[in-house]
Protein backbone atom coordinates (compact mmCIF):
# COMPACT_ATOMS: atom_id res chain seq x y z
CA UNK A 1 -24.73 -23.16 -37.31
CA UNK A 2 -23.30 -19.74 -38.77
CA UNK A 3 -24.78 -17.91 -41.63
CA UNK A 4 -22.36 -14.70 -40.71
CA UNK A 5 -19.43 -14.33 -38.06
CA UNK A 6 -19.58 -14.65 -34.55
CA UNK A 7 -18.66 -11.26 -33.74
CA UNK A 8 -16.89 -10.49 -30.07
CA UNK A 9 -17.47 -6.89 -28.68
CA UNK A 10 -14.64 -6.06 -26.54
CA UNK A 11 -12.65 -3.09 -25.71
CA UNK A 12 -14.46 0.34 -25.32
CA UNK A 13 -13.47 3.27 -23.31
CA UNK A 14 -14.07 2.30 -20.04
CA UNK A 15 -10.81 2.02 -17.62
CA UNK A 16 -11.58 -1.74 -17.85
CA UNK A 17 -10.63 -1.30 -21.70
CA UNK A 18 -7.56 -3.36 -21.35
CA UNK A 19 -9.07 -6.79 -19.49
CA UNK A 20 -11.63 -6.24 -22.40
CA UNK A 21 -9.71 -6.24 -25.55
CA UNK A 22 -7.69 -9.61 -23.43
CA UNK A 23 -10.84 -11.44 -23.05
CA UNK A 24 -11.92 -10.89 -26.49
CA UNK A 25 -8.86 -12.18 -27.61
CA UNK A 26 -9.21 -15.02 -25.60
CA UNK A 27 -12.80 -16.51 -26.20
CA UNK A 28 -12.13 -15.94 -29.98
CA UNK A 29 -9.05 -18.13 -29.60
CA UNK A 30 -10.86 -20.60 -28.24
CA UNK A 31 -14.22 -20.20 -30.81
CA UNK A 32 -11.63 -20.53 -33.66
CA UNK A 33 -9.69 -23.90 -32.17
CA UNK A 34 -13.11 -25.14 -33.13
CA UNK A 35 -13.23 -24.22 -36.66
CA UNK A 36 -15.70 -21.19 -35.88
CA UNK A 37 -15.78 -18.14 -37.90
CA UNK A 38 -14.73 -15.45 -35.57
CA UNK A 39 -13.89 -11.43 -35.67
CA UNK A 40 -13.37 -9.28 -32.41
CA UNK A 41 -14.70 -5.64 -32.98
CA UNK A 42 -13.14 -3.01 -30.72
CA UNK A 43 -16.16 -1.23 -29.77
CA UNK A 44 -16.07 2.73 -30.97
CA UNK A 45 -18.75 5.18 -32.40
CA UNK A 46 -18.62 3.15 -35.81
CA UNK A 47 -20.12 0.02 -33.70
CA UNK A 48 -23.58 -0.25 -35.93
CA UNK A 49 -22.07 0.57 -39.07
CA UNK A 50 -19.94 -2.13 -38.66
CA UNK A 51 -22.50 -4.64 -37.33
CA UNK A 52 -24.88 -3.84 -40.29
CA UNK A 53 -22.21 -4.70 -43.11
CA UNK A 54 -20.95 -7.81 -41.07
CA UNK A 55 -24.41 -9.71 -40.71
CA UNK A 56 -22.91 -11.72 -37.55
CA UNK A 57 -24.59 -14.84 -37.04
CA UNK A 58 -24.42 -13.71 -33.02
CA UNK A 59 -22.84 -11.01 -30.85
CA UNK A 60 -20.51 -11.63 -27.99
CA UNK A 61 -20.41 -8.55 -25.66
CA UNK A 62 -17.27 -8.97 -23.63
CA UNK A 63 -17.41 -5.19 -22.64
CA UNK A 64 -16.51 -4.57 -19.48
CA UNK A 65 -17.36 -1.72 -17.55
CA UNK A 66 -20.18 1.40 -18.27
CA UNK A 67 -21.86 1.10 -21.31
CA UNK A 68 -20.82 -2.47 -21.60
CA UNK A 69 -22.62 -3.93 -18.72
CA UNK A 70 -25.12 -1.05 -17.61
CA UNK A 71 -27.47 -2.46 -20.78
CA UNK A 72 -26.82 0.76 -23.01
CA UNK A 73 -25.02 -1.97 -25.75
CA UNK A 74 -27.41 -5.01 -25.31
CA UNK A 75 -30.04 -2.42 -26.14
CA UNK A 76 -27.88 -1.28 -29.41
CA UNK A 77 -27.26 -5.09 -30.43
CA UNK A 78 -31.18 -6.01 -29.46
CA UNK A 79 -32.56 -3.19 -31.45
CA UNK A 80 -30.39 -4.44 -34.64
CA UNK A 81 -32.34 -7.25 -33.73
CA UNK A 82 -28.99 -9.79 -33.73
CA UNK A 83 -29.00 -12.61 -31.90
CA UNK A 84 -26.72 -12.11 -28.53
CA UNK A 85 -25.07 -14.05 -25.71
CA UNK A 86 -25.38 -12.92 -22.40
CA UNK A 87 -28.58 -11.10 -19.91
CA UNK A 88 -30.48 -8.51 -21.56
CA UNK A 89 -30.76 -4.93 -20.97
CA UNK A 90 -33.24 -4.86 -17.93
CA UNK A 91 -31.04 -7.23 -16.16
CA UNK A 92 -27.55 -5.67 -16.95
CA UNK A 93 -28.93 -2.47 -15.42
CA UNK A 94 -29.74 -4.26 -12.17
CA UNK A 95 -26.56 -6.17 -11.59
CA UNK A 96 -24.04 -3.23 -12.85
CA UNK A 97 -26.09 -0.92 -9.99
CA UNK A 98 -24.54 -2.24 -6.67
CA UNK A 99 -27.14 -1.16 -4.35
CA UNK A 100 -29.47 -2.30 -6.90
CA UNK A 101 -28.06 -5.47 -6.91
CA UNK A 102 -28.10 -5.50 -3.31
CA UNK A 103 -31.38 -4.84 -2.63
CA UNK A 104 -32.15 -7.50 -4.76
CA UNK A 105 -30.38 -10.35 -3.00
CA UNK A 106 -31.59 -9.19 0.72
CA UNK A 107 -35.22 -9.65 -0.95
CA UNK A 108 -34.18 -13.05 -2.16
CA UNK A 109 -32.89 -13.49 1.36
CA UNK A 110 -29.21 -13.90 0.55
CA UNK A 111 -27.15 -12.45 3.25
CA UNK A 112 -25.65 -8.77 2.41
CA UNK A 113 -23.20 -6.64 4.07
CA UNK A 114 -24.62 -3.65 5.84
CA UNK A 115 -24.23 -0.79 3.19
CA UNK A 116 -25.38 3.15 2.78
CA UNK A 117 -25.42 4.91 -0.55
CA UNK A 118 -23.43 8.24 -0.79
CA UNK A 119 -23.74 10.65 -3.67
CA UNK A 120 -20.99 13.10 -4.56
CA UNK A 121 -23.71 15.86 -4.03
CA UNK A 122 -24.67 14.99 -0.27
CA UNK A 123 -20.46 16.53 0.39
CA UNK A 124 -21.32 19.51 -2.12
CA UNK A 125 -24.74 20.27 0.37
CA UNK A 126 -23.75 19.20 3.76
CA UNK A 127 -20.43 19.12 5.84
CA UNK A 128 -18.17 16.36 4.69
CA UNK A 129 -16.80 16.01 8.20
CA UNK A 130 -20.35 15.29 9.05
CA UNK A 131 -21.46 13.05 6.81
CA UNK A 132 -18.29 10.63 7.42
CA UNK A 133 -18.55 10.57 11.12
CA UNK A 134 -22.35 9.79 10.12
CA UNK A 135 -21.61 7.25 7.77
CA UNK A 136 -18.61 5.38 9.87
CA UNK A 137 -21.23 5.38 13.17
CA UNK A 138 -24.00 3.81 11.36
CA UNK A 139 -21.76 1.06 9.46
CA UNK A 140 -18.47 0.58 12.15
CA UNK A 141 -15.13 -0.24 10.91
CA UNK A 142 -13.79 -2.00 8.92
CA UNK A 143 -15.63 -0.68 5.91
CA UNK A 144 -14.69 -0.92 2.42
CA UNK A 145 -15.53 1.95 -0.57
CA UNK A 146 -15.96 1.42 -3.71
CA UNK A 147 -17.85 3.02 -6.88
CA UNK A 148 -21.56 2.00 -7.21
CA UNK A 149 -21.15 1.51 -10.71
CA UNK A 150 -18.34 -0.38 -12.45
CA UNK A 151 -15.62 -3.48 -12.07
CA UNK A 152 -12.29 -4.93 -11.49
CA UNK A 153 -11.99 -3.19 -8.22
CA UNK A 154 -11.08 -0.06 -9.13
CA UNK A 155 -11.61 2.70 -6.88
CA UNK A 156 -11.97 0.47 -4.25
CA UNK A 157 -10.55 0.67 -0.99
CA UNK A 158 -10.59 -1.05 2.42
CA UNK A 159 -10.49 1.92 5.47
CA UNK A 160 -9.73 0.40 8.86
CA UNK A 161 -8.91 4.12 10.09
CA UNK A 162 -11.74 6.80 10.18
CA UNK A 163 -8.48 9.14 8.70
CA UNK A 164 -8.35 6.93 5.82
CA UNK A 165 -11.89 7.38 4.70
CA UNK A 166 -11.71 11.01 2.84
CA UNK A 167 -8.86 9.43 0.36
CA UNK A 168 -11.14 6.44 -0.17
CA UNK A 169 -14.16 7.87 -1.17
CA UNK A 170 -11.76 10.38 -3.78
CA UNK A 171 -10.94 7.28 -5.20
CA UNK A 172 -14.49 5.90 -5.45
CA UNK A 173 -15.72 9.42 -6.90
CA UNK A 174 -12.86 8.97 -9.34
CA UNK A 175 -14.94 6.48 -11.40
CA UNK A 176 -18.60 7.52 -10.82
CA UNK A 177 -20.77 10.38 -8.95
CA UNK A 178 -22.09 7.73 -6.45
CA UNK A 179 -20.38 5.72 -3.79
CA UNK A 180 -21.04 2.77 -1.25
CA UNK A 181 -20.04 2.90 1.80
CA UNK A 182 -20.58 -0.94 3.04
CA UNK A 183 -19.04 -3.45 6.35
CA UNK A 184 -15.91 -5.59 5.43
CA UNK A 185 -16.55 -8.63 6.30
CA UNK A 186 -13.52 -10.51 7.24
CA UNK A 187 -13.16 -14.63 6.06
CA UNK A 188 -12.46 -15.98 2.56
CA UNK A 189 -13.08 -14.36 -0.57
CA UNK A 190 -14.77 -16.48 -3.42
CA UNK A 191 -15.71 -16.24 -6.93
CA UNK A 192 -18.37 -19.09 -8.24
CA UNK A 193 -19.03 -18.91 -11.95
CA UNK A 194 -22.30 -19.22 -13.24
CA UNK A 195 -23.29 -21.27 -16.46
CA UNK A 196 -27.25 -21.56 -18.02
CA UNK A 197 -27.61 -24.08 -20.51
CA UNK A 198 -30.67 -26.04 -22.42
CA UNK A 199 -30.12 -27.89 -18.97
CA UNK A 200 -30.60 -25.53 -16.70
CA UNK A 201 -28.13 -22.72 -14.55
CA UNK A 202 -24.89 -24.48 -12.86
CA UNK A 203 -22.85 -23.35 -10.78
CA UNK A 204 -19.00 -24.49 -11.40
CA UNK A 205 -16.66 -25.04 -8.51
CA UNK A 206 -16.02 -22.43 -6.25
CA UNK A 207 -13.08 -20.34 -6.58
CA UNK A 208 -10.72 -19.55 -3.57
CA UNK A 209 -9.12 -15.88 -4.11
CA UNK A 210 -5.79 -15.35 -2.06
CA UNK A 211 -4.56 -12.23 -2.89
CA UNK A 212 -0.96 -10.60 -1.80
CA UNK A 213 -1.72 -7.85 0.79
CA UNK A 214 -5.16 -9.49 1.29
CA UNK A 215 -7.06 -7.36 -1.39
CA UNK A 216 -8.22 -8.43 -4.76
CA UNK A 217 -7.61 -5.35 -6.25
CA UNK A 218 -7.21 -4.21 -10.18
CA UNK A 219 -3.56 -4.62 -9.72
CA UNK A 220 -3.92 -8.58 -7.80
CA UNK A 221 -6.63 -9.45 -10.28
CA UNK A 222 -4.46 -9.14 -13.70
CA UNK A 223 -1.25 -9.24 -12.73
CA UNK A 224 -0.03 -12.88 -12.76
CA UNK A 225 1.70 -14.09 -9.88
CA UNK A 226 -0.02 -11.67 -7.19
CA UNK A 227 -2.65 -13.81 -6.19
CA UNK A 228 -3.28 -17.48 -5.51
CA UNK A 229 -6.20 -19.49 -6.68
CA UNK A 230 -7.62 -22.94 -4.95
CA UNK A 231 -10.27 -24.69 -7.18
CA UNK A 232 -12.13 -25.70 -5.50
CA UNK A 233 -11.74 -23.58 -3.00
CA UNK A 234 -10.78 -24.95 0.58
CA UNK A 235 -13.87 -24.87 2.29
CA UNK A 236 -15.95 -27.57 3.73
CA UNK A 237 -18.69 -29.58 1.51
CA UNK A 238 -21.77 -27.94 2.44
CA UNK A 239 -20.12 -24.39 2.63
CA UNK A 240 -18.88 -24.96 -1.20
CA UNK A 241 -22.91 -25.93 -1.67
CA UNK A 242 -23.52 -23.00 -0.06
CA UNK A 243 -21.78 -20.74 -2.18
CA UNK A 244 -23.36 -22.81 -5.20
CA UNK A 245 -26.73 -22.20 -4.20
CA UNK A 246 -26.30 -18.52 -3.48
CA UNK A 247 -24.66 -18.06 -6.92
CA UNK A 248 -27.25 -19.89 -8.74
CA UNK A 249 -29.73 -17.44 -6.76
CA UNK A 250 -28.73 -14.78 -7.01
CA UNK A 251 -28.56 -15.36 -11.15
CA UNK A 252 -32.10 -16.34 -11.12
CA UNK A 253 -32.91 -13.21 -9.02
CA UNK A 254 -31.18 -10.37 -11.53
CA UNK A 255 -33.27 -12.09 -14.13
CA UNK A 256 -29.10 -12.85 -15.64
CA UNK A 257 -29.00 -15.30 -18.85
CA UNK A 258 -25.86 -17.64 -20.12
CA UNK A 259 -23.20 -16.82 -17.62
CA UNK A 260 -22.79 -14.75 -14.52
CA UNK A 261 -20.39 -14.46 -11.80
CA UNK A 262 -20.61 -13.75 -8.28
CA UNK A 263 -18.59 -12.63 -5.95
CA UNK A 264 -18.98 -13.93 -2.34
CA UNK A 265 -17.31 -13.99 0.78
CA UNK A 266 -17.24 -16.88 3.47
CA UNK A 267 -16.82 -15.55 7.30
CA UNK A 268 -15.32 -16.98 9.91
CA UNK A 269 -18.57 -18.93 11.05
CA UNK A 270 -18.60 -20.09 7.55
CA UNK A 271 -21.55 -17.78 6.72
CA UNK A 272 -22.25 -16.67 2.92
CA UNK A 273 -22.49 -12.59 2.47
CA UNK A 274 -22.78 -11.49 -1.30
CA UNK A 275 -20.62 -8.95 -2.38
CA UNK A 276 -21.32 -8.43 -6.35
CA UNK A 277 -22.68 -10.18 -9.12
CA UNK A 278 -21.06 -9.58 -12.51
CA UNK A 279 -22.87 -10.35 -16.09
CA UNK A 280 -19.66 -10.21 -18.46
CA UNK A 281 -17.24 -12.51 -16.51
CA UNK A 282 -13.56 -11.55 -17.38
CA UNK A 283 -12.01 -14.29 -19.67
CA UNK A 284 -8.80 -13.63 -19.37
CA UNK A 285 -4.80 -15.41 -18.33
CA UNK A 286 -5.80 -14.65 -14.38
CA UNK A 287 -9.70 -14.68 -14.42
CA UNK A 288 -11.71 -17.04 -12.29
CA UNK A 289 -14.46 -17.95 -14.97
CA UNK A 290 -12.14 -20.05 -16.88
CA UNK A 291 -10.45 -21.38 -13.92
CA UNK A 292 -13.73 -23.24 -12.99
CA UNK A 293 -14.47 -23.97 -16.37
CA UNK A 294 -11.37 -25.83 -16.18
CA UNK A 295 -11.73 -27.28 -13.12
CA UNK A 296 -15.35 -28.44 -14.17
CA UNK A 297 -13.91 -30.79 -16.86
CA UNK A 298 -15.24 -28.45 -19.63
CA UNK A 299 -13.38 -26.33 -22.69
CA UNK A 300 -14.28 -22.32 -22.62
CA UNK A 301 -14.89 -23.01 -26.26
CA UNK A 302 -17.47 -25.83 -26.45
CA UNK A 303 -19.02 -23.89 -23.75
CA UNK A 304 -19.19 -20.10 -26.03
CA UNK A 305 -19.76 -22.47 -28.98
CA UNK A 306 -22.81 -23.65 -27.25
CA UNK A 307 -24.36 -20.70 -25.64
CA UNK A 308 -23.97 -18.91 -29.41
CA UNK A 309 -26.24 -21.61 -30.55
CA UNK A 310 -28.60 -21.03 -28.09
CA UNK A 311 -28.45 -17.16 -28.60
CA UNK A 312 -29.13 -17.98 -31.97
CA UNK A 313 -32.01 -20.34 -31.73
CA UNK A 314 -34.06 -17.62 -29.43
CA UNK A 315 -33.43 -15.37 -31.98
């Protein structure tokens, strides 16, 4: 299958550097159990200097965060014209946009918490005071902030108090110039992994996120021990299809490729809101992807071993 080595992009600069660099270290554990040739390449200004002396057979980006799921680095590894795993540019750009990605998924008719978009400029130009009380009218409370742009929950927070909200959006405008301001919807939180094959796009069972203090935040997401997983999750049959189908759709809607992962959350009537949709799934000790992998009967490494091939046979 390999004429060069698989080579796994991971790392980077973005705060999500760290989960990076551990699921690179990860899938290339599992590549080499199968007797694959592997190399992880921490990703830095040298990037296409390295790729052109490696040759790699295919490219694994496993950056997470700006620049390695906003499409700028599937449009480096596409115009070296390597072979790559994963959605291409055009589709990275809409999932990594949350309102993007939102406005997608209401047009597929998946079910969306209410949400506003707030620039950092619209509190440089009008009265901050203002534009909260604005904001909190139109969406009510509970709400929940977060960055428009990025992962792993940081600079997200959950404001049940209109006091709260000014330290909230600091936080969100501590990892990108735009905010969203959306409802939080209160039920069970899910994750359902996403797989495309020669077969067609799967969804694997559905995670069930428990997290200590409710929130799956950076620190409950990679800190082992802080937060409970049921796979599948402990929902009824045709709410766990539910979350499968929505999944599956919204993959096929961002025009995603390989593997995806989507973030959902199941009310209290057992209805199915999206929340995000993510293109480079973590891989690491606590993430959900290989926690349905697992649960689906598979091995992460058949499974990268496989989607490489395909990579490499569309060229």
């Amino acid at each position: 299958m390999q004429s060069g080595p698989i080579i796994i992009l991971s790392g980077g600069l973005s705060p999500e550097r760290d989960v990076s660099l551990r699921s690179g270290r990860r899938v290339a554990d599992a590549l080499r159990r199968r007797d694959l040739d592997v190399e992880v390449l921490d990703v830095d200004g040298s990037l296409i200097d390295h790729l052109g002396d490696r040759e790699p057979s295919c490219v694994i980006p496993l950056v997470h965060g700006a620049a390695g799921e906003d499409g700028a680095l599937h449009e480096v590894v596409s115009a070296l014209n390597l072979p790559y795993v994963g959605s291409d540019a055009a589709a990275c750009r809409q999932a990594f946009d949350k309102p993007t990605a939102n406005r997608v998924a209401e047009q597929a008719g998946f079910c969306v918490p209410r949400f506003i978009v707030l620039p950092h400029s619209a509190f440089r130009e009008q009265d901050a005071r203002e534009v909260l009380t604005a904001s909190v009218a139109q969406i009510g409370l509970p709400l929940i902030v977060k960055p428009s742009q990025g992962g792993s929950s940081l600079g997200v927070s959950v404001v049940r108090d209109e006091r709260d909200l000014p330290a909230a959006m600091v936080s969100a405008f501590a990892y990108g110039d735009t905010a969203i301001m959306q409802s939080f919807v209160e039920g069970t939180e899910v994750a359902v992994a996403v797989l495309e094959t020669s077969e067609g796009v799967r969804a694997l069972p559905v995670v069930e996120i428990r997290a200590d203090g409710g929130i799956y935040d950076y620190h409950a997401r990679y800190t082992a021990g802080s937060t409970e997983f049921a796979v599948p999750a402990h929902l009824p049959t045709e709410t766990l299809a539910a979350c499968e189908r929505t999944a599956v759709g919204i993959h096929q809607a961002l025009g995603l490729r390989d593997w995806s992962r989507s973030d959902l959350i199941v009310d209290h009537e057992g209805q199915v809101w999206f929340l995000e949709a993510n293109i480079s799934p973590g891989m690491t000790e606590t993430s959900t992807y290989p926690q349905a992998v697992h649960a689906a009967g598979l091995h992460m490494g058949d499974i990268v071993a496989d989607l490489v091939k395909h990579a490499i046979a569309r060229g």
